[in-house]
C-alpha atoms as a PDB file:
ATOM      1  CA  UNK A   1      36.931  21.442 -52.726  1.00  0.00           C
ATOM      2  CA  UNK A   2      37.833  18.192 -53.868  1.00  0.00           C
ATOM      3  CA  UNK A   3      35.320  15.757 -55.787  1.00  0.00           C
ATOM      4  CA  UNK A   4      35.302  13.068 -53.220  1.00  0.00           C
ATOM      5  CA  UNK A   5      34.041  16.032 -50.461  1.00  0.00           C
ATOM      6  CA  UNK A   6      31.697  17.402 -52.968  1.00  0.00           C
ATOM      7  CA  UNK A   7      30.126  13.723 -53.672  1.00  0.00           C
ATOM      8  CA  UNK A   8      29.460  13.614 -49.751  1.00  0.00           C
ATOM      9  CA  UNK A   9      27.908  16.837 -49.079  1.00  0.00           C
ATOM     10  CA  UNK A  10      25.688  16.354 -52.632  1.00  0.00           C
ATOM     11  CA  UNK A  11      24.513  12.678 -50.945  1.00  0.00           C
ATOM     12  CA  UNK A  12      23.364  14.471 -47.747  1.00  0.00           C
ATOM     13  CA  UNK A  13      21.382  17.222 -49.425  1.00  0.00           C
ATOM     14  CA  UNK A  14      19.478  13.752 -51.674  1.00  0.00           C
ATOM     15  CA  UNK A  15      19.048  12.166 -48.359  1.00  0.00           C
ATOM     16  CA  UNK A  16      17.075  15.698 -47.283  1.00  0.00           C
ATOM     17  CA  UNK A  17      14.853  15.678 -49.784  1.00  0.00           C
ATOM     18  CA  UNK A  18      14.165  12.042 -50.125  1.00  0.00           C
ATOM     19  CA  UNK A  19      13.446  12.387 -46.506  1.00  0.00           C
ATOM     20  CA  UNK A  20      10.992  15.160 -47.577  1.00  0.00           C
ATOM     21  CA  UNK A  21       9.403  13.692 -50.071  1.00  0.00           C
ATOM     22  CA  UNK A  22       8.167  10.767 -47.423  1.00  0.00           C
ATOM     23  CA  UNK A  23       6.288  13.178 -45.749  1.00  0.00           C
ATOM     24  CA  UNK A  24       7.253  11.828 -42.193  1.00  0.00           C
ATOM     25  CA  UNK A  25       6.397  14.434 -39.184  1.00  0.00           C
ATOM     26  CA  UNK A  26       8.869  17.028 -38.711  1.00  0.00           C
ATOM     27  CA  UNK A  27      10.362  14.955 -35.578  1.00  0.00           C
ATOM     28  CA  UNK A  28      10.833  11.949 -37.253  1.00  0.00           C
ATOM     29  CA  UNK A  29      12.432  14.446 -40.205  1.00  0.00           C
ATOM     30  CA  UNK A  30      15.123  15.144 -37.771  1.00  0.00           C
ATOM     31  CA  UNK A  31      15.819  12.245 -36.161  1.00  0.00           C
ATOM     32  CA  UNK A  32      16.626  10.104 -39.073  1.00  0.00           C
ATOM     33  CA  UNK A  33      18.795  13.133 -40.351  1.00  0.00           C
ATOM     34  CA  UNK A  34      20.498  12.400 -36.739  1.00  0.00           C
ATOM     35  CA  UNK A  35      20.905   8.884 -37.184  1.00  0.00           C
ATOM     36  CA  UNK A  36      22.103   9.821 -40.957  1.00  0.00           C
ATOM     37  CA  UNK A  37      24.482  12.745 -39.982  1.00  0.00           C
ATOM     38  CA  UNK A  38      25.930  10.112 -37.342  1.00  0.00           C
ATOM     39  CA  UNK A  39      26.670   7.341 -39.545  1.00  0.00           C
ATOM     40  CA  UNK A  40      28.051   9.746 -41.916  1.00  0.00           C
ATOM     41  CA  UNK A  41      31.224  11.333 -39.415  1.00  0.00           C
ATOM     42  CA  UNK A  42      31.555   8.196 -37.870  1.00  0.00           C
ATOM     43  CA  UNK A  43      32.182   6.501 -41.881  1.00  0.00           C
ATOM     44  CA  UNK A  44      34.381   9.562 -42.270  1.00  0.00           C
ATOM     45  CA  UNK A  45      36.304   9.041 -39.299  1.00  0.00           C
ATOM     46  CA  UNK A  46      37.230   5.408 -39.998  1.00  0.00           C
ATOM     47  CA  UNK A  47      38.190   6.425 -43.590  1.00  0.00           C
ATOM     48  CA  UNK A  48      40.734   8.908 -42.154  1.00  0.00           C
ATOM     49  CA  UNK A  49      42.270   7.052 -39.620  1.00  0.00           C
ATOM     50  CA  UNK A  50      42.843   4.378 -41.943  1.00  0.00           C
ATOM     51  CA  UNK A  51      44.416   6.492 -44.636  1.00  0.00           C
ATOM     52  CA  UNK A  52      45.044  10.015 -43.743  1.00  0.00           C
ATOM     53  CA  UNK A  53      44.775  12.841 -45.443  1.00  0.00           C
ATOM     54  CA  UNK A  54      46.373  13.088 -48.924  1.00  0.00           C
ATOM     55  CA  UNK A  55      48.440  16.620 -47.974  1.00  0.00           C
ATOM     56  CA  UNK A  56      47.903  19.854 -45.446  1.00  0.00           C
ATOM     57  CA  UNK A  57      45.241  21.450 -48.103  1.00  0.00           C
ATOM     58  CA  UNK A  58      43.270  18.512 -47.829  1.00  0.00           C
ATOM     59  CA  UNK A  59      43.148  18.516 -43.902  1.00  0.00           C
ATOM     60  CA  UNK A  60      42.837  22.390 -44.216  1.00  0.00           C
ATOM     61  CA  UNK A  61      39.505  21.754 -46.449  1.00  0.00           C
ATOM     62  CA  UNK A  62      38.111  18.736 -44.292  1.00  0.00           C
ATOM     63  CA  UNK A  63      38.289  20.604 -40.898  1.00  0.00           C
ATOM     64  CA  UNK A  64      37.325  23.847 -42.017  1.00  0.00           C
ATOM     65  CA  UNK A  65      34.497  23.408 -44.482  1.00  0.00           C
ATOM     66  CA  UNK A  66      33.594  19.039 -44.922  1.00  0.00           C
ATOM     67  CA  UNK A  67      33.547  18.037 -41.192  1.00  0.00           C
ATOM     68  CA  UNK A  68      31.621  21.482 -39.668  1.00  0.00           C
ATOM     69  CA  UNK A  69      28.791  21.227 -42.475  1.00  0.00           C
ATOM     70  CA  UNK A  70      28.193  18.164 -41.463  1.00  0.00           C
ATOM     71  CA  UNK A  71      28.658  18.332 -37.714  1.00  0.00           C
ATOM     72  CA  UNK A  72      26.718  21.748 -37.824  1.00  0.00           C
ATOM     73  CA  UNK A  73      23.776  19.880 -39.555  1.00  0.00           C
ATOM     74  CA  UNK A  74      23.749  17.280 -37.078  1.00  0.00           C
ATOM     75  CA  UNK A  75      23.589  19.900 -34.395  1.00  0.00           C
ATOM     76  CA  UNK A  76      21.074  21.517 -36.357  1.00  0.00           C
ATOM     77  CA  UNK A  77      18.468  18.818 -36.349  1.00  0.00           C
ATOM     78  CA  UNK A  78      19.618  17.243 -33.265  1.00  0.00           C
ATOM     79  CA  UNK A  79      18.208  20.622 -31.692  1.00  0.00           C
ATOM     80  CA  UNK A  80      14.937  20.891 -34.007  1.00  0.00           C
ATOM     81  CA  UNK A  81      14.512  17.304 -32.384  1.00  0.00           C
ATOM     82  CA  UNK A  82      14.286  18.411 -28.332  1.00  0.00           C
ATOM     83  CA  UNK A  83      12.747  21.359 -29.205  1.00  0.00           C
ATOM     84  CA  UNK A  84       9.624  20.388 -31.454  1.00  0.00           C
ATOM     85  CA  UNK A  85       9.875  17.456 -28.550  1.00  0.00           C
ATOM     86  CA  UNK A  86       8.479  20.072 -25.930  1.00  0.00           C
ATOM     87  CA  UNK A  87       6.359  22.274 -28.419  1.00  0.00           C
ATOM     88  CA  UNK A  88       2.602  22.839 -26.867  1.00  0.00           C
ATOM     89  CA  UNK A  89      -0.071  21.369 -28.325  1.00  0.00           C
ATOM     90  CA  UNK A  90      -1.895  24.779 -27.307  1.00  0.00           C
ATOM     91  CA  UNK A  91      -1.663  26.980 -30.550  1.00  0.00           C
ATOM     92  CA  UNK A  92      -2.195  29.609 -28.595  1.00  0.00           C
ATOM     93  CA  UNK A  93       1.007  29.053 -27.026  1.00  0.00           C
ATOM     94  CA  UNK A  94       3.364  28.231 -29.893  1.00  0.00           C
ATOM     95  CA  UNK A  95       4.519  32.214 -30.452  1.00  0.00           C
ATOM     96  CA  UNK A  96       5.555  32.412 -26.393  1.00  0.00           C
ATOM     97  CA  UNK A  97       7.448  29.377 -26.691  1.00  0.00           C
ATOM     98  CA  UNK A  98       9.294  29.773 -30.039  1.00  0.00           C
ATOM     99  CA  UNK A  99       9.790  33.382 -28.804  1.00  0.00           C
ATOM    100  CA  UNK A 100      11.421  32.409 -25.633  1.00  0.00           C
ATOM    101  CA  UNK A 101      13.649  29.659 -27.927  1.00  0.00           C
ATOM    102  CA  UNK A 102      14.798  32.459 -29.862  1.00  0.00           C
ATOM    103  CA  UNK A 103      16.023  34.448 -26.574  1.00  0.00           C
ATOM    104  CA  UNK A 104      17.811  31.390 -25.370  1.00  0.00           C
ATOM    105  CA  UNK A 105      19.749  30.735 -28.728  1.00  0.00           C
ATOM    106  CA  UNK A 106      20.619  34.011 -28.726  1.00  0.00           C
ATOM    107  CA  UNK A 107      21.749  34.589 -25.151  1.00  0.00           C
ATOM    108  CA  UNK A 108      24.106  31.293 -26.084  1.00  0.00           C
ATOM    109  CA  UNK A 109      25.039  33.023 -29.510  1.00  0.00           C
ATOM    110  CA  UNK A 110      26.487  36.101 -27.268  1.00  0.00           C
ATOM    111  CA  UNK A 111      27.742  34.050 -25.011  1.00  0.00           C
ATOM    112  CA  UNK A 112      29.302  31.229 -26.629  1.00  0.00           C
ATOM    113  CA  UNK A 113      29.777  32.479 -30.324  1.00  0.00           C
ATOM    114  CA  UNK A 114      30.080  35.602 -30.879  1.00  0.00           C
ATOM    115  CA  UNK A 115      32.526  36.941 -28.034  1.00  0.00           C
ATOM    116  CA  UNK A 116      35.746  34.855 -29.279  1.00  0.00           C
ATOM    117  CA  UNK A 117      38.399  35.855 -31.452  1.00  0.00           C
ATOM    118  CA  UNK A 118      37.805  33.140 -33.537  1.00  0.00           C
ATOM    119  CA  UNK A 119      33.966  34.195 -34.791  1.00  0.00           C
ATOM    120  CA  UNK A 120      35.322  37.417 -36.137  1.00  0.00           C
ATOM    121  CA  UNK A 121      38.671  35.751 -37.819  1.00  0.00           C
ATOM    122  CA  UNK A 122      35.762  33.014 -39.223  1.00  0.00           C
ATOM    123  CA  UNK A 123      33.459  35.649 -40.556  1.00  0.00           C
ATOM    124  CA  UNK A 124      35.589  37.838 -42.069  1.00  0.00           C
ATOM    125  CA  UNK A 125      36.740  35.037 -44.642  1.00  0.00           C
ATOM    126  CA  UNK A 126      40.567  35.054 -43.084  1.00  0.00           C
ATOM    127  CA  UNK A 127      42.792  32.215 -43.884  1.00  0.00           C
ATOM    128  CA  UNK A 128      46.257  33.499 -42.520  1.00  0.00           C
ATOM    129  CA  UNK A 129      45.334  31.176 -39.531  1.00  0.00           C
ATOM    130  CA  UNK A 130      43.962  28.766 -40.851  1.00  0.00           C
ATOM    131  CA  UNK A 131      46.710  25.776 -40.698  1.00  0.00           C
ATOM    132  CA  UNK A 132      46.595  26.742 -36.762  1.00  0.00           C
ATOM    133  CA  UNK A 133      43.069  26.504 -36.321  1.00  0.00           C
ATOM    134  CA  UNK A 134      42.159  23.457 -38.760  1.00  0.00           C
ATOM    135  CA  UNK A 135      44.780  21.309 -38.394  1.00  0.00           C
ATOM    136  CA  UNK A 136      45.184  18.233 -35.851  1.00  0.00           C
ATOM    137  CA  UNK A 137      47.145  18.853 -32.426  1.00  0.00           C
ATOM    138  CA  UNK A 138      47.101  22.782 -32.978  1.00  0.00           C
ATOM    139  CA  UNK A 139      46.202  23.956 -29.584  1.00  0.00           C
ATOM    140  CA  UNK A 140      47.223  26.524 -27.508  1.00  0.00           C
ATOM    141  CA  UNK A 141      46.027  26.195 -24.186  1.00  0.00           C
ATOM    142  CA  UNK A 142      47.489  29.352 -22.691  1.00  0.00           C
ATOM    143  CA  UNK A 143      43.649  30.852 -24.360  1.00  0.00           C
ATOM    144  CA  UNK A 144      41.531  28.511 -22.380  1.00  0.00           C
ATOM    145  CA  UNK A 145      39.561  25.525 -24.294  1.00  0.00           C
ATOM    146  CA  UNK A 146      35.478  24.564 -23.607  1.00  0.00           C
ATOM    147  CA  UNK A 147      35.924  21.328 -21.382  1.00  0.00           C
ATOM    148  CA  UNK A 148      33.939  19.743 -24.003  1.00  0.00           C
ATOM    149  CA  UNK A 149      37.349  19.585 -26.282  1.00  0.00           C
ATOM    150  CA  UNK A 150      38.384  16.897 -23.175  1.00  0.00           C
ATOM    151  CA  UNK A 151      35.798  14.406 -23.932  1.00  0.00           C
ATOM    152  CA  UNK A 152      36.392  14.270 -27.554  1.00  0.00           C
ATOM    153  CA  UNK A 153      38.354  12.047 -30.495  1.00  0.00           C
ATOM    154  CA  UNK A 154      41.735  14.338 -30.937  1.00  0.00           C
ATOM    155  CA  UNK A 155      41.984  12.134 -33.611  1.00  0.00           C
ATOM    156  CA  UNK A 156      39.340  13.456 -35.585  1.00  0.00           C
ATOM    157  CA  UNK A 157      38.930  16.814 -34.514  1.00  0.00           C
ATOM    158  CA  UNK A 158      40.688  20.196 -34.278  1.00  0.00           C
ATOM    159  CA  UNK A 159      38.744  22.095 -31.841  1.00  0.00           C
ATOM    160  CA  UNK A 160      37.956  24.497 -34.037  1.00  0.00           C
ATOM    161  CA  UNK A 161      36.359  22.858 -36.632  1.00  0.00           C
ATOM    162  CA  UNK A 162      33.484  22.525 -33.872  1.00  0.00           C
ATOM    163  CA  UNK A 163      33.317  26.106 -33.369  1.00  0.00           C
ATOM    164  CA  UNK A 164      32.853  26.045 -37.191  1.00  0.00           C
ATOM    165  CA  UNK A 165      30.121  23.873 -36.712  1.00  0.00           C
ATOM    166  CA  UNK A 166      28.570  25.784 -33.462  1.00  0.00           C
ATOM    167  CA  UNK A 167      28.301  28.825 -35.729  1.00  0.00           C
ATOM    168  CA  UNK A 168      26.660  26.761 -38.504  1.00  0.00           C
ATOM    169  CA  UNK A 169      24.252  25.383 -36.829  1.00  0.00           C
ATOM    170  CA  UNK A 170      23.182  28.913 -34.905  1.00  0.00           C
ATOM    171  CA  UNK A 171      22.506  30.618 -38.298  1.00  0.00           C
ATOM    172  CA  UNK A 172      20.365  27.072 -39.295  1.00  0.00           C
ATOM    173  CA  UNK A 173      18.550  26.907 -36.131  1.00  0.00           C
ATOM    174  CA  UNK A 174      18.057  30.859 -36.025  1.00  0.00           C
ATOM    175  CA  UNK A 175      16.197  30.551 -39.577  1.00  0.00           C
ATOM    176  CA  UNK A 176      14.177  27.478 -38.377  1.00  0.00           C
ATOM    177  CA  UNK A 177      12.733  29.206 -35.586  1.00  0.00           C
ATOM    178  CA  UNK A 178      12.200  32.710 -37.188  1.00  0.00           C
ATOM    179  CA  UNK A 179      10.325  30.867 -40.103  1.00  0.00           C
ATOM    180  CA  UNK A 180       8.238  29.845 -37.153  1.00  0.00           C
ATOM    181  CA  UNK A 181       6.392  33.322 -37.242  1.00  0.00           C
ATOM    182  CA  UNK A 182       3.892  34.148 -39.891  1.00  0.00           C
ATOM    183  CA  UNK A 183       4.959  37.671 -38.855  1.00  0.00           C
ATOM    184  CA  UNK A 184       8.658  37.240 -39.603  1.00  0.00           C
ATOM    185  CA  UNK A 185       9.659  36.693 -43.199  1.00  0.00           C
ATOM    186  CA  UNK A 186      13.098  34.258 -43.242  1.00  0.00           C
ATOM    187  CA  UNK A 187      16.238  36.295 -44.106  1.00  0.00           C
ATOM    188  CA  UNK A 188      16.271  34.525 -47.735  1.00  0.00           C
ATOM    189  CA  UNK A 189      13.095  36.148 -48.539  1.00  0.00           C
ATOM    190  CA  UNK A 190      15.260  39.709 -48.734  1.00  0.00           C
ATOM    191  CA  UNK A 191      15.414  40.866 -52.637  1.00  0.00           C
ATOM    192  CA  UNK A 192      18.644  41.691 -53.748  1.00  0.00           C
ATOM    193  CA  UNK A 193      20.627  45.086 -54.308  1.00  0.00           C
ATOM    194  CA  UNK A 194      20.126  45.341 -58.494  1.00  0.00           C
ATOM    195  CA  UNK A 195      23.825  45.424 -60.326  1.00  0.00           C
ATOM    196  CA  UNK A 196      23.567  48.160 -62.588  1.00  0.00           C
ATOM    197  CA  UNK A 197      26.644  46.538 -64.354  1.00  0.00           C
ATOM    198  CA  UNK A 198      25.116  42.982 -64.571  1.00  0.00           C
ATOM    199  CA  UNK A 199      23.951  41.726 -68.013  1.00  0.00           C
ATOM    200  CA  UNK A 200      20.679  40.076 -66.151  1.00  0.00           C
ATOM    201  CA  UNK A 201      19.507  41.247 -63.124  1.00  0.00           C
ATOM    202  CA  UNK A 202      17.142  38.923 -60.699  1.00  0.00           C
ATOM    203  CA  UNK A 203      14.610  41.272 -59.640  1.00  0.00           C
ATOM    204  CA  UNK A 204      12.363  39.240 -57.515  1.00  0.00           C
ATOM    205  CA  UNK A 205      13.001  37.993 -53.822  1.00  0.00           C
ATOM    206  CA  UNK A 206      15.658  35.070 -52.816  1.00  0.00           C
ATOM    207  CA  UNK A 207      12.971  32.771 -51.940  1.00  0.00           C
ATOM    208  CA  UNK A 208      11.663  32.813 -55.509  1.00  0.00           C
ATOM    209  CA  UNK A 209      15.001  32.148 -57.059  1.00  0.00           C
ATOM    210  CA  UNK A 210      15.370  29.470 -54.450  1.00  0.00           C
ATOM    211  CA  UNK A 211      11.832  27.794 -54.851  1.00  0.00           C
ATOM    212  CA  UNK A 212      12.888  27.755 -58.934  1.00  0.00           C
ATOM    213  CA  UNK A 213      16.281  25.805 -58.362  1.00  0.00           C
ATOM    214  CA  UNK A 214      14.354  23.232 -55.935  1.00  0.00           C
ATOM    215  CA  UNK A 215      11.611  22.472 -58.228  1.00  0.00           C
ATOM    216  CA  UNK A 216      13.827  22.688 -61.538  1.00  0.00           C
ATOM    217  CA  UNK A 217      16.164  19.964 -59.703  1.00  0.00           C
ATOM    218  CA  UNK A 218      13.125  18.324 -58.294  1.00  0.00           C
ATOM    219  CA  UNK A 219      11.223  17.770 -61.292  1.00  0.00           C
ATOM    220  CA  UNK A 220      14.581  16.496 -62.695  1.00  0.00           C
ATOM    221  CA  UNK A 221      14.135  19.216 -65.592  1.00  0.00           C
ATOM    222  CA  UNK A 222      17.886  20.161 -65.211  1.00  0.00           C
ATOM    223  CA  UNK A 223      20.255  17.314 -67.179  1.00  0.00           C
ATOM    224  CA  UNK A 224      17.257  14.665 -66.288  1.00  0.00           C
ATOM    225  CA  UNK A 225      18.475  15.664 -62.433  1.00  0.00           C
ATOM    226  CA  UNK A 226      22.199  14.888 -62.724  1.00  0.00           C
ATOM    227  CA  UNK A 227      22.597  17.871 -61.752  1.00  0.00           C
ATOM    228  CA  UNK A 228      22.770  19.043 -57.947  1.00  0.00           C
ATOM    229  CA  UNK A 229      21.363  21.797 -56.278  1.00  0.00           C
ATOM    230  CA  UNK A 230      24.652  23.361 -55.206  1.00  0.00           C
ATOM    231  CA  UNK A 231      25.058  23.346 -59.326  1.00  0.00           C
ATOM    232  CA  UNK A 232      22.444  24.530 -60.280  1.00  0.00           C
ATOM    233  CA  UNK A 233      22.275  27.555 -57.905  1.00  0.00           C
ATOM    234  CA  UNK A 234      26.124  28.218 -59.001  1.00  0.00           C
ATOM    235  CA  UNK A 235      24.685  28.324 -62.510  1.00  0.00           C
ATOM    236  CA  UNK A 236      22.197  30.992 -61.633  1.00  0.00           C
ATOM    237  CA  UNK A 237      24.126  32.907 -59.156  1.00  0.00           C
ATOM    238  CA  UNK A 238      26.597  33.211 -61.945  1.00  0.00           C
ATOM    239  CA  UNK A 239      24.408  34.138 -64.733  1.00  0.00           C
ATOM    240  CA  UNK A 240      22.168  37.136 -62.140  1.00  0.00           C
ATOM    241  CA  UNK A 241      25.959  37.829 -60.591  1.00  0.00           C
ATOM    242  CA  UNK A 242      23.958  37.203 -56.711  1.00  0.00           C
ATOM    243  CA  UNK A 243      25.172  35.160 -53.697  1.00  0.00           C
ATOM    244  CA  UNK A 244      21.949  33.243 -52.898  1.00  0.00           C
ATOM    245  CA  UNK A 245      23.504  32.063 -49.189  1.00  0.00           C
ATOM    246  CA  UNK A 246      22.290  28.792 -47.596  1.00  0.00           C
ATOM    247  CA  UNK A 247      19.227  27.705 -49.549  1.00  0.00           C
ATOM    248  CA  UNK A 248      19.186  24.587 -48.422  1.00  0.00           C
ATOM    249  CA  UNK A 249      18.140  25.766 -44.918  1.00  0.00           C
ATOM    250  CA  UNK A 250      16.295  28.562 -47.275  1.00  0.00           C
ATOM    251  CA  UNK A 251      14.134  26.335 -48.401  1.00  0.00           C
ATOM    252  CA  UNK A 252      13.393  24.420 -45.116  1.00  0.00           C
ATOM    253  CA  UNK A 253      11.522  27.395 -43.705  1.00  0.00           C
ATOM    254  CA  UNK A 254       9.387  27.434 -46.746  1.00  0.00           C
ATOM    255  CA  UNK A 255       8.149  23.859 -45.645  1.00  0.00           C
ATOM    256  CA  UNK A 256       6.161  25.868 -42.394  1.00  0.00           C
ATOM    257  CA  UNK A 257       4.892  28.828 -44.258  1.00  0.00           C
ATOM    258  CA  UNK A 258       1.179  29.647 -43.518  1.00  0.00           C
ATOM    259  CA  UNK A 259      -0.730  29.771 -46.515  1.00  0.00           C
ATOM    260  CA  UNK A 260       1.027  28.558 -49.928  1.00  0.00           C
ATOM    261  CA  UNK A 261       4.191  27.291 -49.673  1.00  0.00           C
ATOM    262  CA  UNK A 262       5.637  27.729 -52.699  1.00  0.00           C
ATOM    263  CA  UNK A 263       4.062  31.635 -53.652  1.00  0.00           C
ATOM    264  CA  UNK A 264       6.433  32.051 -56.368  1.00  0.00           C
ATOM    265  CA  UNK A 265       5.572  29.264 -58.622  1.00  0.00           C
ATOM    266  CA  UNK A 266       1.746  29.550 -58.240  1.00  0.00           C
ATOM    267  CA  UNK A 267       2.657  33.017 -59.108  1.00  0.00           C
ATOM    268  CA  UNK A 268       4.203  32.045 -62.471  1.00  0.00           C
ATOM    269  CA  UNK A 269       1.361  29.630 -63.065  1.00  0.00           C
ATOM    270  CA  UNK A 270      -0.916  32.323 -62.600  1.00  0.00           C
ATOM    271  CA  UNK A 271       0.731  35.217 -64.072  1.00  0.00           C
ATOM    272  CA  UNK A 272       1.253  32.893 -67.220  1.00  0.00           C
ATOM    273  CA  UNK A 273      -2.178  31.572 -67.183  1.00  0.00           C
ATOM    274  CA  UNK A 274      -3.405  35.418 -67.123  1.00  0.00           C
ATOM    275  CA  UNK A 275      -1.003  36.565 -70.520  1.00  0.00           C
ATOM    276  CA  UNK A 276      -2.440  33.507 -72.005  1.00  0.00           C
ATOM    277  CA  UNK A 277      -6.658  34.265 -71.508  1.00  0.00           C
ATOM    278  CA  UNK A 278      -5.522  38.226 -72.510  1.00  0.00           C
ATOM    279  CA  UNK A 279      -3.345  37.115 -75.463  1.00  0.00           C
ATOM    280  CA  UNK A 280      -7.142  34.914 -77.037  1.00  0.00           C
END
């Protein structure tokens, strides 16, 4: 992906955690990450329609992996908005209601998502396709089109770099509301299968490799914090030879654990704590 991409998508994950660090409610969270996804495609668009894109690989990489991560976050949070909007005050209520959220989204995923042709070409990393499906005017309408495509800027949009987006923002929202349940662990929190072959092996649970690379970039401990998450994970995903996934949205469940939040450092703290009183 080209440096000018990368220097967007790094901006937008600062803007999350400065946005975090404020401590704002979790509405107001999402609505300013709204308002700040917005003003982001909408800079994007008028950058591209004054100059274009540079060659087809560049249009290829914009519509397929720039635009949806954005558009898919914006979706994302746009949703977290209306639905913490009609959460009960009632605790007693708030497992019904996220329950019945999770049925909805996926009665839409089945509906909406998963069924096409395009999901499965999508998720099974294909690119033979891809200068049909991510490139401007590249529509066949002989397969039918969601009206929606009618209503929107041709000019800035491929069709299916919104389906792109639809899926991201399903496997965001999914985690968001399964973190929801103290009884349901997020889908980062599964350890990994150990590589015999690797020369280090993480042994402990994504979450705690995740809750490491936030507070190492953080505490700015990691090239005085130069360096960006997406970085930083690369570095360790490399050196453990894992695929850590989305931690951004990873490490937004961990905000609404129950209990402590962030179980793997307090565990190092207290493990090291521990060696040190035994080691007098």
């Amino acid at each position: 992906m080209k440096q000018k991409y990368k220097q967007i998508l790094l901006s937008i994950e600062k803007e999350v955690i400065n946005v975090q660090r404020t401590k704002k409610s979790l509405i107001d969270e999402a609505i300013h990450m709204v308002s700040y996804l917005d003003n982001t495609l909408t800079d994007l668009k008028t950058q591209i329609n004054q100059k274009g894109f540079e060659s087809i690989l560049d249009e290829i990489i914009f519509f397929k992996h720039v635009k949806p991560e954005i558009l898919g976050s914006l979706l994302f949070y746009n949703k977290v908005v209306q639905v913490e909007s009609y959460s009960p005050i009632n605790s007693e209520l708030f497992e019904s209601y996220y329950t019945e959220q999770l049925k909805l989204l996926n009665k839409e995923y089945r509906k909406d998502i998963a069924s096409s042709d395009f999901y499965r070409y999508y998720r099974t990393g294909r690119t033979d396709k891809d200068e049909y499906y991510y490139r401007l005017g590249n529509l066949n309408y002989f397969d039918g089109v969601d009206s929606f495509f009618f209503g929107i800027d041709r000019e800035f949009s491929t069709y299916y770099d919104y389906k792109v987006a639809q899926i991201k923002a399903y496997d965001q929202y999914h985690s968001y509301l399964t973190g929801k349940f103290n009884r349901i662990e997020p889908r980062a929190n599964d350890t990994f299968d150990l590589n015999e072959d690797a020369e280090f092996s993480w042994t402990d649970s994504k979450n705690a490799l995740i809750e490491l690379i936030y507070a190492l970039h953080i505490s700015r401990s990691v090239s005085n914090g130069r360096a960006g998450i997406r970085k930083i994970s690369q570095m360790f995903e490399d050196i453990f030879e894992v695929s850590l996934g989305d931690i951004h949205h990873a490490f937004y469940q961990m905000k609404f654990r129950a209990g402590q939040r962030a179980r793997y450092l307090h565990f190092l703290k207290n493990s090291l704590e521990q060696y040190m009183d035994n080691d007098l």
